[in-house]
Protein backbone atom coordinates (compact mmCIF):
# COMPACT_ATOMS: atom_id res chain seq x y z
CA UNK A 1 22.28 -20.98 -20.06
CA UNK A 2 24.22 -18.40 -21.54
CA UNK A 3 23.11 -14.56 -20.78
CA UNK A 4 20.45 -15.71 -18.11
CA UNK A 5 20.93 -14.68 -14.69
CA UNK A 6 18.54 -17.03 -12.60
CA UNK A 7 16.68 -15.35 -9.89
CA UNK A 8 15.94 -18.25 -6.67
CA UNK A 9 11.37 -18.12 -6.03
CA UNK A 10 10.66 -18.06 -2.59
CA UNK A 11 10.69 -21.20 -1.91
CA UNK A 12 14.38 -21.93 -3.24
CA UNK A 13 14.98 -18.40 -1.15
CA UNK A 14 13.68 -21.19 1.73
CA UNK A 15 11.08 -18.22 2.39
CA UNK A 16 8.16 -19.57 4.44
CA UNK A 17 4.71 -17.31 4.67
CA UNK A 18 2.74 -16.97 6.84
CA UNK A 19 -1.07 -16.14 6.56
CA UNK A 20 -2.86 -13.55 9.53
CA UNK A 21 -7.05 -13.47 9.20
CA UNK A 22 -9.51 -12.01 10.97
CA UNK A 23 -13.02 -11.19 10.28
CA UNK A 24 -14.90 -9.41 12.96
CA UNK A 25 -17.89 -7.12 13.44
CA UNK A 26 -19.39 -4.96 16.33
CA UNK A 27 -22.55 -3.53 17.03
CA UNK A 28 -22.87 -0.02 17.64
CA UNK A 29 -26.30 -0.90 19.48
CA UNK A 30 -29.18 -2.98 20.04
CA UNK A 31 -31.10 -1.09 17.60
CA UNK A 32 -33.08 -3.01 14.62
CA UNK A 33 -30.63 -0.53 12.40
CA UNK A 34 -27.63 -2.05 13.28
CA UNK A 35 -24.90 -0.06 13.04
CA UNK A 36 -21.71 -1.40 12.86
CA UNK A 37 -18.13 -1.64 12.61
CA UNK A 38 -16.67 -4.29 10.83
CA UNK A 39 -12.56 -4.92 10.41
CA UNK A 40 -11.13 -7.94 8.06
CA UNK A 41 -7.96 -8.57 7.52
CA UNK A 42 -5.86 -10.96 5.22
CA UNK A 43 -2.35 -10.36 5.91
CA UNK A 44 1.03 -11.97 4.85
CA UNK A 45 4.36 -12.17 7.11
CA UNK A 46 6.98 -14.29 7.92
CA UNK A 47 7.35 -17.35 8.91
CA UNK A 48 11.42 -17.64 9.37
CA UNK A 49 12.73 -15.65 12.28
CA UNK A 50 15.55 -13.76 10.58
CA UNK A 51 12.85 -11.83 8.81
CA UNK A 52 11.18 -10.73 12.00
CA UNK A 53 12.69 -7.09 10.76
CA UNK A 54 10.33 -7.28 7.81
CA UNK A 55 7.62 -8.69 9.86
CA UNK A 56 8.03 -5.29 12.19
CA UNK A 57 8.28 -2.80 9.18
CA UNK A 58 5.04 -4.51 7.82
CA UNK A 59 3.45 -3.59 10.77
CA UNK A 60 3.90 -0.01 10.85
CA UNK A 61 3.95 0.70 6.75
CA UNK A 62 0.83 2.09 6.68
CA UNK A 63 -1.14 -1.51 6.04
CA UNK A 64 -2.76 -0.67 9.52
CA UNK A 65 -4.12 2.63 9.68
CA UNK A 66 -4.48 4.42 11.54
CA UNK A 67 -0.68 3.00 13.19
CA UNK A 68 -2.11 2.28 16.93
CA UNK A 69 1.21 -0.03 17.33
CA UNK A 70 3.35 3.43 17.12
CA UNK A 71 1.39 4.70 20.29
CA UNK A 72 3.50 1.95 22.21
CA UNK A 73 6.99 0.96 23.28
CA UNK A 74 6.18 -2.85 23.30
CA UNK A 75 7.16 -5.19 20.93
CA UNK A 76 4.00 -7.02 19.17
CA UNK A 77 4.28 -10.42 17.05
CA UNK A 78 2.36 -10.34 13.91
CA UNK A 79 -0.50 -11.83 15.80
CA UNK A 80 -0.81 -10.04 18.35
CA UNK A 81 -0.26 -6.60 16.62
CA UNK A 82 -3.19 -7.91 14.33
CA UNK A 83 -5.73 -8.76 17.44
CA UNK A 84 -4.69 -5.53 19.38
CA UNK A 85 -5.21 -3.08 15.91
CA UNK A 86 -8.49 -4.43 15.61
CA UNK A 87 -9.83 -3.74 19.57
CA UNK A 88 -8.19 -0.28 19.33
CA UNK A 89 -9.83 0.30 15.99
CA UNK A 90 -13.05 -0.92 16.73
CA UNK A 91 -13.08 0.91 20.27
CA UNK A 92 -12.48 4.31 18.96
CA UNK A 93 -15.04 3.75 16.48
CA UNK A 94 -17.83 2.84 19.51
CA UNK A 95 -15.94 5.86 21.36
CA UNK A 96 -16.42 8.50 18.58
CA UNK A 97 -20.26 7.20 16.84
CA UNK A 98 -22.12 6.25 19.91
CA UNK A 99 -22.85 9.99 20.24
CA UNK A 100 -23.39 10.47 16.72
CA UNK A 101 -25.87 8.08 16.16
CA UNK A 102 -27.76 8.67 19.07
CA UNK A 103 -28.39 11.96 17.77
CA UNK A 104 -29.37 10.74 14.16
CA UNK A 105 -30.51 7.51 14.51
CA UNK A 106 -28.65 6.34 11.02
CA UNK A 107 -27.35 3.27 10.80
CA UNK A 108 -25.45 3.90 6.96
CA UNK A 109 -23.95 7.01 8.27
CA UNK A 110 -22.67 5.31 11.56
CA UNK A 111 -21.57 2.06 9.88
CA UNK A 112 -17.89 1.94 8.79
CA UNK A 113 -15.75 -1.10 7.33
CA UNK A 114 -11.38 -1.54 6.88
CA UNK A 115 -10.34 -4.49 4.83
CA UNK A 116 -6.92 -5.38 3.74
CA UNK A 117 -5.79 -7.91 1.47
CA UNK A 118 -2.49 -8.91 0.87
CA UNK A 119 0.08 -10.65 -1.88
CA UNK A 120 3.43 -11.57 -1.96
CA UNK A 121 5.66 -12.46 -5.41
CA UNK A 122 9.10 -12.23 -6.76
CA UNK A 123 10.61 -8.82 -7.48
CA UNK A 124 13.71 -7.68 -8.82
CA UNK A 125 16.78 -9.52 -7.75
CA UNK A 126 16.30 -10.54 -4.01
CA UNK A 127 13.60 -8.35 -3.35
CA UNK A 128 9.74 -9.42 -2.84
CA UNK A 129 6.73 -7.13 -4.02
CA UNK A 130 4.03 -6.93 -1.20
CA UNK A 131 1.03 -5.15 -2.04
CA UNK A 132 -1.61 -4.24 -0.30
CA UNK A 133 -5.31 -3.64 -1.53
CA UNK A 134 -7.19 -1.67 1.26
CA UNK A 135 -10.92 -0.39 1.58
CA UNK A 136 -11.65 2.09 3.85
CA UNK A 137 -15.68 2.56 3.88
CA UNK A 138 -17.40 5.42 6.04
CA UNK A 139 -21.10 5.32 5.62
CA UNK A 140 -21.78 5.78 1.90
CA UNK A 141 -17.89 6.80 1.18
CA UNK A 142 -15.68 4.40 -0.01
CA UNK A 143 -12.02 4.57 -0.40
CA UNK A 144 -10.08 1.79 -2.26
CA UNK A 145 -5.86 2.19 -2.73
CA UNK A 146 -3.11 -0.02 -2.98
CA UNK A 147 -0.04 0.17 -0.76
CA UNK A 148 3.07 -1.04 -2.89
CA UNK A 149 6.10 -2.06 -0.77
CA UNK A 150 9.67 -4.17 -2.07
CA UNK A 151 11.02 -6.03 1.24
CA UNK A 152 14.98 -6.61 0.40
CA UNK A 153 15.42 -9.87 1.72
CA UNK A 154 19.14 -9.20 2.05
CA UNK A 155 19.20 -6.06 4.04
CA UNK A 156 15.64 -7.17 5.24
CA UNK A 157 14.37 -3.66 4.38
CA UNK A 158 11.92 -1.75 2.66
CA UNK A 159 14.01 -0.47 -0.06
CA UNK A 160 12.55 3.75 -1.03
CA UNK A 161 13.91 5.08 -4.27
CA UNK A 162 17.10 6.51 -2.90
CA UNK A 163 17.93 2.50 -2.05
CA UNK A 164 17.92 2.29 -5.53
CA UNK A 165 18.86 4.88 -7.55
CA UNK A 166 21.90 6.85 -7.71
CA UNK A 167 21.56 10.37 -6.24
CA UNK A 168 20.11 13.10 -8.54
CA UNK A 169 18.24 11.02 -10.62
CA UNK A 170 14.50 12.27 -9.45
CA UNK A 171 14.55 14.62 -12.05
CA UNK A 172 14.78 11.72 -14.94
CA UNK A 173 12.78 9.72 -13.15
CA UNK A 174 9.68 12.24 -12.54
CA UNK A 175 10.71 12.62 -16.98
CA UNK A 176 10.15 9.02 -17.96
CA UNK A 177 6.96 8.66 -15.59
CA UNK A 178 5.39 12.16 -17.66
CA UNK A 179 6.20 10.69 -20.85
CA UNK A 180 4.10 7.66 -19.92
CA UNK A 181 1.52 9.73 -18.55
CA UNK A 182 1.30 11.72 -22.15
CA UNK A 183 1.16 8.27 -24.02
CA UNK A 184 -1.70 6.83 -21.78
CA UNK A 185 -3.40 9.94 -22.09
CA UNK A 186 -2.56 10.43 -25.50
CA UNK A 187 -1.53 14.02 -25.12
CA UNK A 188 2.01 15.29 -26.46
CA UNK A 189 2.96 18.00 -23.61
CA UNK A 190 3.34 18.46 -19.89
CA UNK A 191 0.95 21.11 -20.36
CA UNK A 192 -1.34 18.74 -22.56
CA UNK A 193 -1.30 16.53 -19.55
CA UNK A 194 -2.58 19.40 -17.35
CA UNK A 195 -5.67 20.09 -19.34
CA UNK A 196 -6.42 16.64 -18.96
CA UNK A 197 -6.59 16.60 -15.20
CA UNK A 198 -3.32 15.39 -14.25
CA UNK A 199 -0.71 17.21 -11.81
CA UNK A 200 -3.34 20.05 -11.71
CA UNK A 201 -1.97 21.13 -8.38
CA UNK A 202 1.68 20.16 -7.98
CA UNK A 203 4.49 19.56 -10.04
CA UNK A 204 4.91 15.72 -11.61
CA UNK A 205 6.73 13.50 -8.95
CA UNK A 206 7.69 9.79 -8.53
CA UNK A 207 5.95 8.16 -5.61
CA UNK A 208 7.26 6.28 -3.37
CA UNK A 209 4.84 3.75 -3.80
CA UNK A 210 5.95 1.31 -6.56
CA UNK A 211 6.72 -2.15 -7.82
CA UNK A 212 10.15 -2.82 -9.01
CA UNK A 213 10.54 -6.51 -10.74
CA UNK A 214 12.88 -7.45 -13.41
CA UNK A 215 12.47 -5.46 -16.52
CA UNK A 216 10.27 -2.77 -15.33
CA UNK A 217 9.42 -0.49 -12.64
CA UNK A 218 5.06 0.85 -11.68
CA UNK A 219 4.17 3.83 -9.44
CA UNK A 220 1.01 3.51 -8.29
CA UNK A 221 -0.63 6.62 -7.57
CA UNK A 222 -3.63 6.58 -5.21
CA UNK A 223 -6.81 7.74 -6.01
CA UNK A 224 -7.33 11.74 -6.24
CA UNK A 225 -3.09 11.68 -5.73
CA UNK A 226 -1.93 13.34 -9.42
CA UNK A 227 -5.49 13.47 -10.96
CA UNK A 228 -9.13 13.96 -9.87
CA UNK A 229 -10.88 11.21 -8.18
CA UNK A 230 -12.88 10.07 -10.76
CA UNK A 231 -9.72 8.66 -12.83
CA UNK A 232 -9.36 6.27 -9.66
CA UNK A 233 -5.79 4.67 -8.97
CA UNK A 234 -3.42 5.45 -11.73
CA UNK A 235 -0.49 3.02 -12.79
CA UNK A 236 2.11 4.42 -14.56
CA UNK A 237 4.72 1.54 -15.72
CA UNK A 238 8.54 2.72 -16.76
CA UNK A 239 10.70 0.18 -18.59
CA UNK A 240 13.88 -0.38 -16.24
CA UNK A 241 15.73 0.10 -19.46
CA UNK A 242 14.57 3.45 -20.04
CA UNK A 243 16.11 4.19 -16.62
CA UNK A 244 19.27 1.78 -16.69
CA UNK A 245 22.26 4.36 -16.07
CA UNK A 246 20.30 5.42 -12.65
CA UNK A 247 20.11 2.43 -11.28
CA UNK A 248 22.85 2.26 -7.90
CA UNK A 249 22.85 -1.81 -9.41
């Protein structure tokens, strides 16, 4: 076909996937209140060997919080840096409530919850998108954010910005993503864009937390990140076009 480049799926890639679960709760106490930790996780790694790199950066790119597996020099498979984040996780939680709700006897207040879920699909050239949706609930406070990561299957990397755009180009970057901003909020200025609650207190950046695919390139901005809470997460998708002289390919 003339002017189509063909990008190999996963599968023609001979990219294999592999699917870690785990749903598991504990019991602060005995008590009828039941408080409680719970943890479940729904992760996706590699199956194929050479991508054990990946597999590793996974693991420690902030899926996992708080990153227990940092706190050791041992290497962990997938598995068994799954199984060993959830005992540390779930004994710091016993280590740091069992005081607290002895003293107030509230089961909602001493009940927290982490759950990840995970997805995997074709990105821009030989890159993959992985995205993470997390909750992170403590008592009657819920946090939900997304964790946005493109694994280079060729340098088996996590590829940042500055893997992919030519030096200096921030500035027209952080341009195009406040232009987008103005049109979603239908406002016309930087300042504009300010009234409305966005970049209140710093100055309009691009995030390293993004989606890069074929024709166009989202930042995803977590909750209370650019704007207040209440506007949740915020999406802001660039046309690669719009950006096509910074790309380094």
């Amino acid at each position: 076909m003339i002017g189509c480049k063909h990008h190999p799926t996963m599968k023609e890639m001979g990219v294999v996937l592999d699917t870690l679960t785990t749903d598991t709760t504990a019991i602060l106490s005995d008590s009828a209140l039941q408080a409680h930790c719970s943890v479940s996780l729904q992760l996706l790694t590699f199956a194929n060997k050479e991508y054990a790199p990946l597999n590793d950066s996974l693991l420690h790119a902030d899926i996992l919080s708080p990153d227990y597996l940092s706190l050791s020099d041992r290497h962990f498979s997938p598995r068994e840096a799954v199984d060993s984040f959830v005992r540390r996780y779930i004994d710091d939680y016993r280590e740091f409530y069992t005081g607290i709700y002895t003293d107030e006897a509230n089961a909602e207040a001493a009940s927290i919850s982490f759950k990840v879920k995970t997805s995997m699909e074709e990105g821009k050239d030989s890159t993959l998108s992985y995205m993470a949706k997390i909750s992170n609930c403590q008592g009657a406070i819920t946090t939900d954010y997304t964790v946005c990561l493109n694994l280079d299957l060729a340098t088996k990397r996590i590829l940042r910005l500055e893997d992919i755009f030519v030096h200096g180009a921030e500035r027209s970057i952080t341009d195009a993503i406040v232009s987008k901003l103005q049109k979603q909020a239908a406002v016309k200025s930087l300042e504009e864009l300010r009234q409305a609650g966005f970049f209140i207190n710093s100055e309009p950046y691009p995030t390293q937390n993004f989606i890069l695919k074929d024709n166009t390139i989202t930042f995803v901005y977590v909750m209370g990140e650019i704007a207040d809470r209440s506007k949740g997460e915020i999406e802001v998708e660039v046309k690669n076009s719009d950006l096509k002289n910074l790309f380094k390919r």
